[in-house]
Protein backbone atom coordinates (compact mmCIF):
# COMPACT_ATOMS: atom_id res chain seq x y z
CA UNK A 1 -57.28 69.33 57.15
CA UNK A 2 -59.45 68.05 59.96
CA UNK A 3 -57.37 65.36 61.39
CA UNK A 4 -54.65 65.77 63.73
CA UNK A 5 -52.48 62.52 64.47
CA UNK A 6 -50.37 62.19 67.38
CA UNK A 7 -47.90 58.79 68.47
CA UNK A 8 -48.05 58.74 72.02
CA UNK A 9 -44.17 58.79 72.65
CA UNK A 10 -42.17 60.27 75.34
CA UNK A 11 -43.12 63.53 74.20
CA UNK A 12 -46.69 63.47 74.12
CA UNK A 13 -46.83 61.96 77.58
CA UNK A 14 -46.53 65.67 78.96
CA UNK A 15 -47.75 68.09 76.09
CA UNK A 16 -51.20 66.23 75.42
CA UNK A 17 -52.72 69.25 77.08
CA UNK A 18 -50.76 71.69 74.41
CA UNK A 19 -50.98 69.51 71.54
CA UNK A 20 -54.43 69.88 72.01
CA UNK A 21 -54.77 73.16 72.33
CA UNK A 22 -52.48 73.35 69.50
CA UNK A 23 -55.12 71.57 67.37
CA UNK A 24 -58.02 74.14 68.53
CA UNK A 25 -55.80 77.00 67.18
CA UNK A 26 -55.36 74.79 63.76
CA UNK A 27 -59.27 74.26 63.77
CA UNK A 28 -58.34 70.42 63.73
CA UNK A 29 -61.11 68.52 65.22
CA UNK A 30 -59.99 65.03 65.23
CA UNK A 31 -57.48 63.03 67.01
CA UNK A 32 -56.19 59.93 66.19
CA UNK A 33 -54.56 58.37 69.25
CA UNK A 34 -53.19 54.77 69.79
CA UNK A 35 -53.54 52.68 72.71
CA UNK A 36 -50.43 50.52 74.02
CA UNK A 37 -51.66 47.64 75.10
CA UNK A 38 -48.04 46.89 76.55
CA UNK A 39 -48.93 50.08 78.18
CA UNK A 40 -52.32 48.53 79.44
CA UNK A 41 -51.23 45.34 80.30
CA UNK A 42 -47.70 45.05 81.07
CA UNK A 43 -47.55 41.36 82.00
CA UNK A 44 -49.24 40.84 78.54
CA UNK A 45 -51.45 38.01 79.30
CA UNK A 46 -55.42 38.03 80.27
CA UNK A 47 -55.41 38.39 83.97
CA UNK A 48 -52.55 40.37 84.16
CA UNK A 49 -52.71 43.29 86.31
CA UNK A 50 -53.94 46.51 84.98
CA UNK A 51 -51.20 49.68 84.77
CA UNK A 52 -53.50 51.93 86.84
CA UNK A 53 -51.48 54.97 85.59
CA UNK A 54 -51.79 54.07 82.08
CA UNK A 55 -55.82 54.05 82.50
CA UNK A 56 -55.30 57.37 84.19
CA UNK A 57 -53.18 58.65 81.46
CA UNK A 58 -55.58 57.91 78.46
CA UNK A 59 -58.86 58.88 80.57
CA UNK A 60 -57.00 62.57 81.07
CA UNK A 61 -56.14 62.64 77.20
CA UNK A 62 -60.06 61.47 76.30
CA UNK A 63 -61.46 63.81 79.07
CA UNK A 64 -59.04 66.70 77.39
CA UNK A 65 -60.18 66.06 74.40
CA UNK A 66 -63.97 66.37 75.43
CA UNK A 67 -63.29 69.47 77.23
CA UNK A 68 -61.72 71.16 74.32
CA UNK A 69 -64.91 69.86 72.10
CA UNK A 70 -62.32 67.50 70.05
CA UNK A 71 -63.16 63.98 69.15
CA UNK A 72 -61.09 61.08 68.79
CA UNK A 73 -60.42 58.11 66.59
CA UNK A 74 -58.88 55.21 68.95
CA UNK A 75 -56.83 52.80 67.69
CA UNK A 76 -54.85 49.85 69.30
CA UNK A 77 -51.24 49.49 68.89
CA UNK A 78 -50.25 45.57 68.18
CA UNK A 79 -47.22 43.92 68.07
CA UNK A 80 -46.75 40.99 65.72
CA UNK A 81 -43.67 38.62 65.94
């Protein structure tokens, strides 16, 4: 197994930084790790303002990630309907 997935839920908002060291200690070097674009965007429209905490958020997971010599596999979360 080389793959470590991770839905970024309540949780995951403050153990990133031991989930990945968790995957270091599994030899896991991949993460795949959704974006919330509600998350992004909150107004939801194109010229909405930009959550600056949310940018913050996913730079410290990608720059965590680097550190740790993991890679990841973004995806974008979508909401239809």
């Amino acid at each position: 197994m080389t793959a470590f997935v991770v839905a970024l839920g309540n949780t995951t908002v403050c153990r990133y930084k031991s989930d990945i060291a968790l995957m270091q200690q599994l030899g896991l070097k991949h993460l795949r790790l959704s974006i919330s674009w509600s998350r992004l965007l909150p107004g939801g429209r194109k010229g909405s303002a930009v959550n600056g905490e949310a940018v913050k958020f996913y730079g410290s997971v990608l720059d965590t990630l680097t550190a740790a010599g993991e890679s990841d596999v973004g995806t974008h979360a979508t909401c239809a309907g």
